[in-house]
N, C-alpha and C. Protein backbone atom coordinates (compact mmCIF):
# COMPACT_ATOMS: atom_id res chain seq x y z
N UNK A 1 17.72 86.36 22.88
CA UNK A 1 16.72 86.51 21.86
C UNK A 1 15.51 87.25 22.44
N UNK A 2 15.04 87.98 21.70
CA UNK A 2 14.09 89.09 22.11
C UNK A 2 12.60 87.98 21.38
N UNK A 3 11.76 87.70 22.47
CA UNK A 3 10.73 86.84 22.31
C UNK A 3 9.96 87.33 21.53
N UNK A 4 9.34 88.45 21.89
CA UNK A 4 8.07 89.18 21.36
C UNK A 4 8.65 90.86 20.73
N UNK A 5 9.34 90.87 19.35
CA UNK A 5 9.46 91.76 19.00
C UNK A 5 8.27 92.69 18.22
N UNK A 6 8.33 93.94 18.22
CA UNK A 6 7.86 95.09 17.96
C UNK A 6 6.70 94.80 16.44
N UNK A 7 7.46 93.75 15.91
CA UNK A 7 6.92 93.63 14.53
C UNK A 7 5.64 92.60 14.80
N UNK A 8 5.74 91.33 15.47
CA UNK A 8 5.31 90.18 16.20
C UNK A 8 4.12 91.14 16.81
N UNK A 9 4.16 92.01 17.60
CA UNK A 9 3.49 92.33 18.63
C UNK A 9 1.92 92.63 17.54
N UNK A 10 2.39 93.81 16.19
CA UNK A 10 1.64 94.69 15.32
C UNK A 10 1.09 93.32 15.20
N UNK A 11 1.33 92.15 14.76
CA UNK A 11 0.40 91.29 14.22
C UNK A 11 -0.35 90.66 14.33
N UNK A 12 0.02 90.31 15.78
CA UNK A 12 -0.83 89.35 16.74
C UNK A 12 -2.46 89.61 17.10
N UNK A 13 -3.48 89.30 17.13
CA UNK A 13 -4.74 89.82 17.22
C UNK A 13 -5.19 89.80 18.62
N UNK A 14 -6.24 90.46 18.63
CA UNK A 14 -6.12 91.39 20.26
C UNK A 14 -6.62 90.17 20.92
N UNK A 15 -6.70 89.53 22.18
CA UNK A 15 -7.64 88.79 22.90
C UNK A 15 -9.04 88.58 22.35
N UNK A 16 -9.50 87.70 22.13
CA UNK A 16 -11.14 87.44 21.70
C UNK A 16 -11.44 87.43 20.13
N UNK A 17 -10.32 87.86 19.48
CA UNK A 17 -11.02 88.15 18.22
C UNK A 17 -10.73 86.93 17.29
N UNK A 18 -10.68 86.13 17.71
CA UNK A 18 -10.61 84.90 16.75
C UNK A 18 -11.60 83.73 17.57
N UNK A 19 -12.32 84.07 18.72
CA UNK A 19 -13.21 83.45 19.45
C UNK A 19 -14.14 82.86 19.24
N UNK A 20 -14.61 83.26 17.88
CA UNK A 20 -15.64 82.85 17.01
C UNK A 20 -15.37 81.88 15.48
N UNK A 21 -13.84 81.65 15.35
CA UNK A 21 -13.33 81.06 14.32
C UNK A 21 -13.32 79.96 14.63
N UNK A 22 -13.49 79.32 13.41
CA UNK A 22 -14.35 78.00 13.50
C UNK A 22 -12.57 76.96 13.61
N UNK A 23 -11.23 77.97 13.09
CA UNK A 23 -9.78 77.51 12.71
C UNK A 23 -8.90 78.28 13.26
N UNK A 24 -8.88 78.51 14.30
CA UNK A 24 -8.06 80.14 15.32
C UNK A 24 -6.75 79.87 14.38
N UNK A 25 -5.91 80.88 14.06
CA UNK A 25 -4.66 81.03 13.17
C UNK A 25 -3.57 81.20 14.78
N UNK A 26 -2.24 80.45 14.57
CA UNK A 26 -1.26 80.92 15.41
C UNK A 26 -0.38 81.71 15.29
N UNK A 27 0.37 82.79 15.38
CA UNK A 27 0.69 83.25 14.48
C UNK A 27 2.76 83.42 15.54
N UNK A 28 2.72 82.48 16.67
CA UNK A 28 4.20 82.75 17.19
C UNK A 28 3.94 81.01 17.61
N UNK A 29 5.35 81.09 18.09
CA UNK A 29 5.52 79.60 18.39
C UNK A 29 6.64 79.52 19.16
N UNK A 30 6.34 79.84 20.86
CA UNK A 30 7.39 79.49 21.73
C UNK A 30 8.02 77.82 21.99
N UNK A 31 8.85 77.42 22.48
CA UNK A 31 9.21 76.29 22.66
C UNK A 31 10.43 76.24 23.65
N UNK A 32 10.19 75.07 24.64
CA UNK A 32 11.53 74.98 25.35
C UNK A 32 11.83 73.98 24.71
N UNK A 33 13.52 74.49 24.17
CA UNK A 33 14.31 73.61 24.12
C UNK A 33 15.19 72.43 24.58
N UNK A 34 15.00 72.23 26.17
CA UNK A 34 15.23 70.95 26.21
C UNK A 34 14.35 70.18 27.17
N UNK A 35 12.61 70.39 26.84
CA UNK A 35 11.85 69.47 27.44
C UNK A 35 10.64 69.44 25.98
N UNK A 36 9.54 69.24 26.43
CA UNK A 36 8.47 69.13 25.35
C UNK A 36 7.63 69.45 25.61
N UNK A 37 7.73 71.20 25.68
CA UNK A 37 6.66 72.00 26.23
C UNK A 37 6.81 73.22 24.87
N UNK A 38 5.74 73.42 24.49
CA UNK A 38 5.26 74.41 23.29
C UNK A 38 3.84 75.38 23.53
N UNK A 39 4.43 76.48 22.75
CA UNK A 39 3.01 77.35 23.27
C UNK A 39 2.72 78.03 21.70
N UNK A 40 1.23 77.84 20.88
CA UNK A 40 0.98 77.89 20.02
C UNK A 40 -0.21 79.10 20.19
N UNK A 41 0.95 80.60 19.79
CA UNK A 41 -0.32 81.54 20.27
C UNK A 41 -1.18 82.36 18.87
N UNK A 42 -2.27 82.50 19.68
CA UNK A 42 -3.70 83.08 18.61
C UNK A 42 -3.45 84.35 19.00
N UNK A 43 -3.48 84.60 20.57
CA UNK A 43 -3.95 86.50 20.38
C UNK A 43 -3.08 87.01 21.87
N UNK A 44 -3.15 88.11 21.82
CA UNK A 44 -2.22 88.48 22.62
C UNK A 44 -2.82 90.47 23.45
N UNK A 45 -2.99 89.95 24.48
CA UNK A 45 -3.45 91.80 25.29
C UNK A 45 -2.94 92.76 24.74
N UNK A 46 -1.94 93.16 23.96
CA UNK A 46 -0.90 93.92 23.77
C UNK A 46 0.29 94.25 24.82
N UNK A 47 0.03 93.73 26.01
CA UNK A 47 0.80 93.96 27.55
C UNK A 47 1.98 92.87 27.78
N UNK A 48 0.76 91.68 28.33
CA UNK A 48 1.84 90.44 28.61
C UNK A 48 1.24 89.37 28.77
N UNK A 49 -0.45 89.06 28.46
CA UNK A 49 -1.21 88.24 28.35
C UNK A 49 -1.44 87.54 26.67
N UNK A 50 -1.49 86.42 26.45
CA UNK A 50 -1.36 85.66 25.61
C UNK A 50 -2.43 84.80 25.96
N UNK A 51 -3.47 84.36 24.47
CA UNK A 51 -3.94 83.55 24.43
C UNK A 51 -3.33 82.12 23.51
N UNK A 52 -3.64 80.51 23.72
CA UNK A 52 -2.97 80.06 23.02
C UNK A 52 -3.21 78.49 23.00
N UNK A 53 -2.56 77.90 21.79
CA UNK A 53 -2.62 76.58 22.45
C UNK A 53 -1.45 75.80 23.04
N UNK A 54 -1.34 75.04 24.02
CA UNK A 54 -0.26 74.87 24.90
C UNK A 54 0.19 73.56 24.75
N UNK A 55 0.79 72.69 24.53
CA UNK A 55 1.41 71.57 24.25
C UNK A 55 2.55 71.02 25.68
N UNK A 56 2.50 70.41 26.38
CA UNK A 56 3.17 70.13 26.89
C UNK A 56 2.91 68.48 27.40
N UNK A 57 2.97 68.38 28.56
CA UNK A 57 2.12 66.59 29.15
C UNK A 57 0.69 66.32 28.55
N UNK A 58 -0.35 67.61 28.62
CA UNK A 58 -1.09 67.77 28.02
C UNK A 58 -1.44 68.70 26.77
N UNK A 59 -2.39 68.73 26.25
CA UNK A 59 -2.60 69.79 25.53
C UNK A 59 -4.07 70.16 25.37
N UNK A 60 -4.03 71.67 25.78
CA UNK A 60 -5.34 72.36 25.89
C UNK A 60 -4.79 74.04 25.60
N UNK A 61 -6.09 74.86 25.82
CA UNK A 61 -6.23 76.10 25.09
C UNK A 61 -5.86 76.65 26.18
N UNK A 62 -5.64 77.57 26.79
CA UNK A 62 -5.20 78.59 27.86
C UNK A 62 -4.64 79.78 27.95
N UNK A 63 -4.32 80.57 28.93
CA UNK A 63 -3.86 81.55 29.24
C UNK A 63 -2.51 81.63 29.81
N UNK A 64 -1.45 82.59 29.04
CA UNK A 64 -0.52 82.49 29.75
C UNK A 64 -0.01 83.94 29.75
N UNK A 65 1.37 84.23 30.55
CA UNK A 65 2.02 85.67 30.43
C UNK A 65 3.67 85.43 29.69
N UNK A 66 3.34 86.57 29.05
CA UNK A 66 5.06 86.99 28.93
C UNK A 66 6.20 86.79 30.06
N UNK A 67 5.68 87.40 30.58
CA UNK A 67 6.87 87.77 31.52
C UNK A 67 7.02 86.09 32.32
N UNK A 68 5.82 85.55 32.43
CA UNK A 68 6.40 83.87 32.88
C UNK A 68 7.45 83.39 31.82
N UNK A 69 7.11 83.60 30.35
CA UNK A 69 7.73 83.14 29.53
C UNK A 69 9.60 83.20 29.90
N UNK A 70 9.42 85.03 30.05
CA UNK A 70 10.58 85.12 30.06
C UNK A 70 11.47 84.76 31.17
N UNK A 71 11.11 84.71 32.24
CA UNK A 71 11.51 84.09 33.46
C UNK A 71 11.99 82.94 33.73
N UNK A 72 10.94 81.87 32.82
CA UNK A 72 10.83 79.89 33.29
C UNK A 72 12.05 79.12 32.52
N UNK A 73 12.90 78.72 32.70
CA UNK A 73 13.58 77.63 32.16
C UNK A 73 13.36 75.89 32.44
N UNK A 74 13.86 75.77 31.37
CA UNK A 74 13.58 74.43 30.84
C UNK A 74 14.61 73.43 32.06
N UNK A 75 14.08 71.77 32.05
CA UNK A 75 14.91 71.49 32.88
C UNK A 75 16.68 71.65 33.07
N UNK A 76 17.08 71.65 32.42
CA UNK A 76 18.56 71.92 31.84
C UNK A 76 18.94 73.13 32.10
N UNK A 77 17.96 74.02 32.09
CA UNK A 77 18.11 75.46 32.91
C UNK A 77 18.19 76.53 31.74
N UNK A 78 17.64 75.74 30.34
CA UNK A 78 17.88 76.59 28.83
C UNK A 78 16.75 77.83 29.10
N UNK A 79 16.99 78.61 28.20
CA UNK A 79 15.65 79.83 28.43
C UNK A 79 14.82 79.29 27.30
N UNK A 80 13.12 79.57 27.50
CA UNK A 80 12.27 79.43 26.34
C UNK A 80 12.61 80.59 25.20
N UNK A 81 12.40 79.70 23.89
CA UNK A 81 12.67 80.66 22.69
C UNK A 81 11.37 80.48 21.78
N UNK A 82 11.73 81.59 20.97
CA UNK A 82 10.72 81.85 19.65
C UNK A 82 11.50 80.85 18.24
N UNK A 83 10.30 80.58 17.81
CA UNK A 83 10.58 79.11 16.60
C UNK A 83 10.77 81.01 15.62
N UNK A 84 11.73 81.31 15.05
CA UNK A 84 12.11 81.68 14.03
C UNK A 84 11.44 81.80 12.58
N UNK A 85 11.05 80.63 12.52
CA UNK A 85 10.78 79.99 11.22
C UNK A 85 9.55 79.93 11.02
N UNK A 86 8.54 79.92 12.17
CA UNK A 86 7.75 79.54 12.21
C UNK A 86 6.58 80.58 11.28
N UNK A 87 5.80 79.93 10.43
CA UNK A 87 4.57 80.62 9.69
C UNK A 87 3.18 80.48 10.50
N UNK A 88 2.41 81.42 10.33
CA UNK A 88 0.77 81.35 10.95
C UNK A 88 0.30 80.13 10.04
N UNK A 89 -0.03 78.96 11.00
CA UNK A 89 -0.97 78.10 10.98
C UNK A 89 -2.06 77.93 12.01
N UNK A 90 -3.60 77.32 10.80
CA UNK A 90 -4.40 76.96 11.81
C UNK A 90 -3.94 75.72 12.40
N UNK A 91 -4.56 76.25 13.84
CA UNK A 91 -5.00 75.09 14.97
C UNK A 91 -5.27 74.09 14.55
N UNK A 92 -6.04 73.56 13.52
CA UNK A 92 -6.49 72.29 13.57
C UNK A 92 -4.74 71.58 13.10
N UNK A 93 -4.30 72.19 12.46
CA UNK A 93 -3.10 71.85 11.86
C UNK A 93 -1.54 71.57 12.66
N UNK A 94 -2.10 71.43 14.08
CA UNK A 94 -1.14 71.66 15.15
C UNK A 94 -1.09 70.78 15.76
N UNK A 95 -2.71 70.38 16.15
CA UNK A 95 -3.18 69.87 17.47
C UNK A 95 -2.52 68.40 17.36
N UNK A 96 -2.06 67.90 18.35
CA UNK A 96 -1.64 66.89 18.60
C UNK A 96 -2.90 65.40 18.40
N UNK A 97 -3.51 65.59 18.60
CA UNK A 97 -4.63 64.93 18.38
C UNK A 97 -5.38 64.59 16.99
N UNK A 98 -5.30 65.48 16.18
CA UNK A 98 -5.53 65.22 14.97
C UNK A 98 -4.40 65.02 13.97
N UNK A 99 -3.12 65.03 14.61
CA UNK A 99 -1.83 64.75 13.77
C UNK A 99 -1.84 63.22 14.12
N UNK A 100 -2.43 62.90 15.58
CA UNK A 100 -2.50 61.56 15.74
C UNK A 100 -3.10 60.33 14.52
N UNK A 101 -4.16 61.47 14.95
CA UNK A 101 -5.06 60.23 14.16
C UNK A 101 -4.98 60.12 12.38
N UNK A 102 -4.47 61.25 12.10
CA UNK A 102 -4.29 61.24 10.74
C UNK A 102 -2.93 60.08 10.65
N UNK A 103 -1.97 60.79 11.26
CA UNK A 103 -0.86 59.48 11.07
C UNK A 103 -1.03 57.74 10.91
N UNK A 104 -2.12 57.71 12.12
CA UNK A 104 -2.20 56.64 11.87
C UNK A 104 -2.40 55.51 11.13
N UNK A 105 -3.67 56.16 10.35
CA UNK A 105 -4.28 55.85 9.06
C UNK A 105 -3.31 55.80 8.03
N UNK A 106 -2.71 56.61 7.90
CA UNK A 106 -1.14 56.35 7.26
C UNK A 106 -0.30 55.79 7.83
N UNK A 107 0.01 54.87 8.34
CA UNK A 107 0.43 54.37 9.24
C UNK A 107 2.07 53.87 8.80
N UNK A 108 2.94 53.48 9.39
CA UNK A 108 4.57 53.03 9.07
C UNK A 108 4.20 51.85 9.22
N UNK A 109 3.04 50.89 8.95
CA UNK A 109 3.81 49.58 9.20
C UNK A 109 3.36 48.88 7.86
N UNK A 110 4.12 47.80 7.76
CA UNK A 110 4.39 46.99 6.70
C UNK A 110 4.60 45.67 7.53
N UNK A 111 4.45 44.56 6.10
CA UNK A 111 4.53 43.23 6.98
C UNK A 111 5.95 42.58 5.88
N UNK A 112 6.77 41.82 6.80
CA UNK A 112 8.17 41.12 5.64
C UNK A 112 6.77 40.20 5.06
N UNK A 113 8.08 39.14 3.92
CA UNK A 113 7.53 38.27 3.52
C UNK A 113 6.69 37.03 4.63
N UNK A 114 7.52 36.82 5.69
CA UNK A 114 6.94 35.71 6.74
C UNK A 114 5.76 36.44 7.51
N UNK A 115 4.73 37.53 7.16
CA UNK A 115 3.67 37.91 7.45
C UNK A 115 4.16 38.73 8.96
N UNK A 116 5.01 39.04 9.84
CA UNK A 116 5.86 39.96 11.07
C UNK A 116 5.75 41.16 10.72
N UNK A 117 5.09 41.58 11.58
CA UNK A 117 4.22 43.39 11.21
C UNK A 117 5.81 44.02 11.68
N UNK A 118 6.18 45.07 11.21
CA UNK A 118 7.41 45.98 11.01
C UNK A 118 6.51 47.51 11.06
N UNK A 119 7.06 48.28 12.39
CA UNK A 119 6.77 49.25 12.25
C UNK A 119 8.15 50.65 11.69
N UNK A 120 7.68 51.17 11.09
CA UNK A 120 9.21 51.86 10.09
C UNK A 120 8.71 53.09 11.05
N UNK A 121 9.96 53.40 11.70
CA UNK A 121 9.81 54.69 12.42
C UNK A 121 10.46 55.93 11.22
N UNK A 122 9.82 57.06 12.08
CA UNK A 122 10.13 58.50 11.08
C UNK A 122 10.52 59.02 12.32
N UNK A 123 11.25 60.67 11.42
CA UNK A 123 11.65 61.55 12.33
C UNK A 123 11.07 62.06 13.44
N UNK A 124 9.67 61.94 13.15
CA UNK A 124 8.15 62.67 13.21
C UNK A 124 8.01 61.76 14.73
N UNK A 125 8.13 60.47 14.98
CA UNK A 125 8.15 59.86 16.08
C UNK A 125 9.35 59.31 16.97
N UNK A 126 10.58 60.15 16.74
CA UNK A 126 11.58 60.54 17.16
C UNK A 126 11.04 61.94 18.34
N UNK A 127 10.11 62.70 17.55
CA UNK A 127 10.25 63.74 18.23
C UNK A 127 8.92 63.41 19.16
N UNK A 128 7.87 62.58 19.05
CA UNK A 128 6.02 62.74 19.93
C UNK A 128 6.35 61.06 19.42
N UNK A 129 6.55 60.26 20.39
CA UNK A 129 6.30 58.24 19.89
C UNK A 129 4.72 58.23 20.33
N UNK A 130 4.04 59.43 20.33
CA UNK A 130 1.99 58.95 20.66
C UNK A 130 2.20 57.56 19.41
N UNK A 131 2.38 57.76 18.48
CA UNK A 131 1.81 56.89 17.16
C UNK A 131 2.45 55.51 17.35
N UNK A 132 3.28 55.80 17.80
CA UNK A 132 4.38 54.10 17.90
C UNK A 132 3.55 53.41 19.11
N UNK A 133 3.40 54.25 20.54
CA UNK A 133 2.26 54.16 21.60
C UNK A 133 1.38 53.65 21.32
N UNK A 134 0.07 54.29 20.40
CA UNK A 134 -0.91 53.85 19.98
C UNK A 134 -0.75 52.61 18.97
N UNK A 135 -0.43 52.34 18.58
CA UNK A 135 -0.16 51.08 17.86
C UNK A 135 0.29 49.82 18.25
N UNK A 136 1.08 49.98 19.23
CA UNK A 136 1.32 49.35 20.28
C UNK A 136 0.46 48.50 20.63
N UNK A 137 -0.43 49.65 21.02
CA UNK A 137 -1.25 49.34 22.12
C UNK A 137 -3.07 48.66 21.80
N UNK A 138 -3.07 49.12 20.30
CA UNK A 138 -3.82 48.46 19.45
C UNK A 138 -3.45 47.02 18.38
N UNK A 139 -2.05 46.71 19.02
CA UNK A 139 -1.22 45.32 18.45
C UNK A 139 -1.85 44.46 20.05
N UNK A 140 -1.35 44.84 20.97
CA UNK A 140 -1.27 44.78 22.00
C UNK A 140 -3.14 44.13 22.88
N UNK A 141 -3.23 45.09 22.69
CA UNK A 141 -4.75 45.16 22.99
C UNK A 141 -4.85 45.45 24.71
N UNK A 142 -5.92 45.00 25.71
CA UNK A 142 -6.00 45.53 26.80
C UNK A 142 -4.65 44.66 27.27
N UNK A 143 -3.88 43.65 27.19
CA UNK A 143 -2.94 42.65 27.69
C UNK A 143 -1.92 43.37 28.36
């Protein structure tokens, strides 16, 4: 799979120019397929520099290259790919952190009749358990 095609490239906005947006737009969406590392990019040098947001153990804004892209495999030894499917969304709409906290508030749990809190898992924490974690850990408390 050809990562960064010709069409991808025309669209992408140059380095800096969304620096001042209050909602940076992503407009590609790399991903290794068999760990849980994602790269959510805004702008791109036209060369092999990428700006973006990065998802992996952590998640923060950074700098990365193509050509690492194309090089690094996943533990399993898969190559990183381009999400296909993927549409330009804002950042805020990504970030792991505010998917957190919104979830929560919506939260999966329910209580049976004998008052036993039941947390109803989704697909959604199949793929990131932060929310099952955090809940946990707010059932839980410092213990």
């Amino acid at each position: 799979m050809e990562l960064l095609t010709a069409q991808i490239r025309a669209q992408l906005p140059a380095l800096y120019a969304q620096e001042h947006c209050s909602d940076a737009i992503a407009y590609v969406k790399f991903f290794t397929p068999d760990s849980n590392w994602t790269w959510y990019v805004t702008e791109f040098d036209g060369e092999d520099t990428f700006f973006s947001l990065v998802q992996g153990h952590e998640e923060e804004l950074g700098y990365f290259s193509l050509s690492e892209l194309v090089e690094n495999r996943g533990p399993w030894g898969l190559p990183i790919e381009r999400d296909l499917y993927f549409k330009p969304t804002p950042l805020s709409q990504l970030r792991r952190e505010q998917k957190n906290q919104t979830s929560i508030v919506s939260s999966n749990i329910t209580t049976d009749d004998d008052g036993i809190i039941i947390y109803n898992f989704t697909d959604a924490d199949s793929e990131d358990p932060t929310n099952f974690i955090n809940f946990m850990m707010q059932l839980l408390g410092d213990n």
